[in-house]
PDB file of N, CA and C in Angstrom:
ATOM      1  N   UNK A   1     137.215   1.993 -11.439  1.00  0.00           N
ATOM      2  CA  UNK A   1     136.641   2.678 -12.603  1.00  0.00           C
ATOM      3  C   UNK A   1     135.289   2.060 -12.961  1.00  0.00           C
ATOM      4  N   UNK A   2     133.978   2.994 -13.015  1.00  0.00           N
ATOM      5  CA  UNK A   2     133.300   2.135 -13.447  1.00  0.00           C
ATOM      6  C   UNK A   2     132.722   2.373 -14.982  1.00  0.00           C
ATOM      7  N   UNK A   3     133.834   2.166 -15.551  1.00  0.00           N
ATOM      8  CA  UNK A   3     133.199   2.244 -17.225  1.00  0.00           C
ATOM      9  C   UNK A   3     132.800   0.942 -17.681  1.00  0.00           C
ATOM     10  N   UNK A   4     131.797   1.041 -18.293  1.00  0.00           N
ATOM     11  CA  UNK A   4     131.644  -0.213 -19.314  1.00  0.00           C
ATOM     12  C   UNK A   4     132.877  -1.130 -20.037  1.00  0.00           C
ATOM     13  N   UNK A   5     132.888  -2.560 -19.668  1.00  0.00           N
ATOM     14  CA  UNK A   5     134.113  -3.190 -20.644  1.00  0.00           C
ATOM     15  C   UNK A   5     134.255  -3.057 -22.140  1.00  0.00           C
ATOM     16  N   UNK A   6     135.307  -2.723 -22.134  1.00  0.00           N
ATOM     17  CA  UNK A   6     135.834  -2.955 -23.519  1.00  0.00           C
ATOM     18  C   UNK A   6     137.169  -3.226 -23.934  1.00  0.00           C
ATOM     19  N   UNK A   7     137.462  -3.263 -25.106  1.00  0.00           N
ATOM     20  CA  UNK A   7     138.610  -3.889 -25.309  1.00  0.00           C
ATOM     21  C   UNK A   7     139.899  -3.424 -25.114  1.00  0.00           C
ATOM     22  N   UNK A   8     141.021  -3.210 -24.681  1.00  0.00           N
ATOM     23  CA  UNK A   8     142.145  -2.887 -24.334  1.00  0.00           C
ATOM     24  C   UNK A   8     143.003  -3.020 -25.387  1.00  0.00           C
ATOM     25  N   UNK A   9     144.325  -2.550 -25.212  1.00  0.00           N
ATOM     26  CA  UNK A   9     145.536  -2.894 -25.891  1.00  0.00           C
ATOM     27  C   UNK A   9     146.069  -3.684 -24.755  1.00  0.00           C
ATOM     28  N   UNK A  10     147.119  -4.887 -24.519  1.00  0.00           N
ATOM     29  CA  UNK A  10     147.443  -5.833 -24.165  1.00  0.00           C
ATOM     30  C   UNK A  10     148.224  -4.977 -22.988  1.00  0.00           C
ATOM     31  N   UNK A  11     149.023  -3.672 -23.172  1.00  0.00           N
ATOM     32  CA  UNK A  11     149.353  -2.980 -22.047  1.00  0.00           C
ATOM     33  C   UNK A  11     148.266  -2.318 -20.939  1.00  0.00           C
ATOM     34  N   UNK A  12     147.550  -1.493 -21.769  1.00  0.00           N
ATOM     35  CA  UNK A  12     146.425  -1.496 -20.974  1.00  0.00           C
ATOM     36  C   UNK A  12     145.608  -2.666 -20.209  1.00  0.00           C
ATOM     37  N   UNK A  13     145.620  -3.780 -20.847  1.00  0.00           N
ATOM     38  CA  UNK A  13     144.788  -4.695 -20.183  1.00  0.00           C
ATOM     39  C   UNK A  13     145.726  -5.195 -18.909  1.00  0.00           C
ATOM     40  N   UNK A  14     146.916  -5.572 -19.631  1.00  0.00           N
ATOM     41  CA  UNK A  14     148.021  -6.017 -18.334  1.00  0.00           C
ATOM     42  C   UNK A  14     147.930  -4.729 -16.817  1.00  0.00           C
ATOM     43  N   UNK A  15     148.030  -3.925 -16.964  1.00  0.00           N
ATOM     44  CA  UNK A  15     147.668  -2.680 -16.203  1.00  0.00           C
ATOM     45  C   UNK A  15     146.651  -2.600 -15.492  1.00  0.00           C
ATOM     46  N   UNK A  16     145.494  -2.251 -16.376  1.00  0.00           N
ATOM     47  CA  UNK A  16     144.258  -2.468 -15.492  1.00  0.00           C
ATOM     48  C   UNK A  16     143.716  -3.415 -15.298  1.00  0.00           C
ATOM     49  N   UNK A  17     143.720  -4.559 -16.184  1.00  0.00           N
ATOM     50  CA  UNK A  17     143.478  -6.263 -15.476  1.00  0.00           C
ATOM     51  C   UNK A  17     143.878  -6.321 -14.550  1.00  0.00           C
ATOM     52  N   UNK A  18     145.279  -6.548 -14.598  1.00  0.00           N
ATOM     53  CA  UNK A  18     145.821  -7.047 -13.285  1.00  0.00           C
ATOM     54  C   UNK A  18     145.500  -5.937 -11.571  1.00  0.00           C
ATOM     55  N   UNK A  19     145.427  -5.239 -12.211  1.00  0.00           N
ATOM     56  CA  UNK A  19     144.864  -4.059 -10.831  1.00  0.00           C
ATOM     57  C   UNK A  19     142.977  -4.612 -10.800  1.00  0.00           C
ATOM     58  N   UNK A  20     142.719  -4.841 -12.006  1.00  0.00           N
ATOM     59  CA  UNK A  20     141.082  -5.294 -11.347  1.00  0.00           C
ATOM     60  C   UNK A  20     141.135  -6.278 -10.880  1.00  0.00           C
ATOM     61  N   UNK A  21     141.737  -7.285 -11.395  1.00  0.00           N
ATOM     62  CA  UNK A  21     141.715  -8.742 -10.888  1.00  0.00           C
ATOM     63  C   UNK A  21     141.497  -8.886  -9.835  1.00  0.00           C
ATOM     64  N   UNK A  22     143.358  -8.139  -8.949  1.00  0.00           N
ATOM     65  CA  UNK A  22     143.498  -8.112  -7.889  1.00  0.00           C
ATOM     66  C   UNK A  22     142.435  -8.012  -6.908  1.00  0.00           C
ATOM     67  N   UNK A  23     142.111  -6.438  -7.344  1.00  0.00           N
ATOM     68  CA  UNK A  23     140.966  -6.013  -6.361  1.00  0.00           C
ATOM     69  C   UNK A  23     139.450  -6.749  -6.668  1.00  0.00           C
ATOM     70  N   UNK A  24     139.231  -6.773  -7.611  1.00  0.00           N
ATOM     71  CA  UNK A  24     137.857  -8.209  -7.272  1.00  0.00           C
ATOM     72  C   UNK A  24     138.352  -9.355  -6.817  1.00  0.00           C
ATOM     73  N   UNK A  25     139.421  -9.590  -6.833  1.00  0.00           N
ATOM     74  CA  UNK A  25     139.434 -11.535  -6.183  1.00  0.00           C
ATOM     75  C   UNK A  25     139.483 -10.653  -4.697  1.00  0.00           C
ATOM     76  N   UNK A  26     140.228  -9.648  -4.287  1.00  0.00           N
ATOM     77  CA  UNK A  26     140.172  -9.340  -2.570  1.00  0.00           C
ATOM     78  C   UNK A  26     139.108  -8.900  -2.180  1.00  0.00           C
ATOM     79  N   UNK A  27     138.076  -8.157  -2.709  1.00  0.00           N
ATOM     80  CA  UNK A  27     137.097  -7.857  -2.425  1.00  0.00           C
ATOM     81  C   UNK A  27     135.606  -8.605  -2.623  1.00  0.00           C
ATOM     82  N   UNK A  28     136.037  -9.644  -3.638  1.00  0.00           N
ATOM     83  CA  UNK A  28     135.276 -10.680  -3.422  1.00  0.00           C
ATOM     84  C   UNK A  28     135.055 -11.513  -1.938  1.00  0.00           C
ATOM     85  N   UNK A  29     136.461 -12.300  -2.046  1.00  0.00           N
ATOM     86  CA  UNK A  29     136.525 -12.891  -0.708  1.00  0.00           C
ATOM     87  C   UNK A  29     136.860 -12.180   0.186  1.00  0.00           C
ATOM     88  N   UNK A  30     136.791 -10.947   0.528  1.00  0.00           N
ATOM     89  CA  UNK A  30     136.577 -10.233   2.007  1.00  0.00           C
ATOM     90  C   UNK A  30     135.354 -10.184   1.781  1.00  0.00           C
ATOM     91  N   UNK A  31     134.075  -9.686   0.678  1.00  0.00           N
ATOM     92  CA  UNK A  31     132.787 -10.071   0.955  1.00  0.00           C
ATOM     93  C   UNK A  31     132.089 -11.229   1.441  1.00  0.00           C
ATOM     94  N   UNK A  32     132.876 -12.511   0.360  1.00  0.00           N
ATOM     95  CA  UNK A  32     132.491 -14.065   0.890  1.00  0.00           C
ATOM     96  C   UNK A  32     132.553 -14.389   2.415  1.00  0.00           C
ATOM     97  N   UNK A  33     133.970 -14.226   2.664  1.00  0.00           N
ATOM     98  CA  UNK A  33     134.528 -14.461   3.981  1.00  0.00           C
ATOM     99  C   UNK A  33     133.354 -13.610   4.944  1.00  0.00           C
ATOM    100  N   UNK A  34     133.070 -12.614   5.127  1.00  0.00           N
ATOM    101  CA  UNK A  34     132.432 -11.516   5.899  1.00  0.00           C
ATOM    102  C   UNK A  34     131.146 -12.875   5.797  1.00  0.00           C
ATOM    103  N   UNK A  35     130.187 -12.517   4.435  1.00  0.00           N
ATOM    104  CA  UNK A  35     129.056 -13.307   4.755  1.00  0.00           C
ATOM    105  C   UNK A  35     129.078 -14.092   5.660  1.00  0.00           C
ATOM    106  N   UNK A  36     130.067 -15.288   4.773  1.00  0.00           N
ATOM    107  CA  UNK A  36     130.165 -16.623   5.174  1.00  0.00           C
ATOM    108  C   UNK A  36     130.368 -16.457   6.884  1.00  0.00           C
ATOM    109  N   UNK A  37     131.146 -15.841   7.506  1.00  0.00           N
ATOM    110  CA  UNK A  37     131.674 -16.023   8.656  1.00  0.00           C
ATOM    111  C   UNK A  37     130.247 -15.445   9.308  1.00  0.00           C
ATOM    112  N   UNK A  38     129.476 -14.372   9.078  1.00  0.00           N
ATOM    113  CA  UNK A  38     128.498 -14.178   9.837  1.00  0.00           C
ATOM    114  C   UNK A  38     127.413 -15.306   9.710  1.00  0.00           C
ATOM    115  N   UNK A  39     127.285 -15.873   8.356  1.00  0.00           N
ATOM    116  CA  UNK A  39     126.130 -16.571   8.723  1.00  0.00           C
ATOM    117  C   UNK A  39     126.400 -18.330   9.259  1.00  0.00           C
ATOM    118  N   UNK A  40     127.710 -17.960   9.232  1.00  0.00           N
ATOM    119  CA  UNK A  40     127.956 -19.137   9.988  1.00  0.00           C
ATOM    120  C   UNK A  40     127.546 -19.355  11.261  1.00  0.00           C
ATOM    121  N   UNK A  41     128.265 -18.393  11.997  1.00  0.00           N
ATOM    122  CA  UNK A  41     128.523 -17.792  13.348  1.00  0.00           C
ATOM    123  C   UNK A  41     126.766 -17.838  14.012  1.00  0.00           C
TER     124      UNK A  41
END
């Protein structure tokens, strides 16, 4: 979703936090990892 942050109700946040979280910490480090491994390499 790309809306602007704002504040949640604690269900909502549990919900879509935890679904963003997820997917930015994995898509973070599949970006990191990717870099990192190419400019290692």
């Amino acid at each position: 979703m790309c809306k602007p942050r704002r504040r949640l109700t604690r269900e909502e946040e549990k919900k879509s936090g935890g679904q963003k979280k997820s997917g930015k910490k994995s898509g973070g480090q599949n970006k990191k990892a990717k870099e990192g491994g190419q400019k290692k390499v």
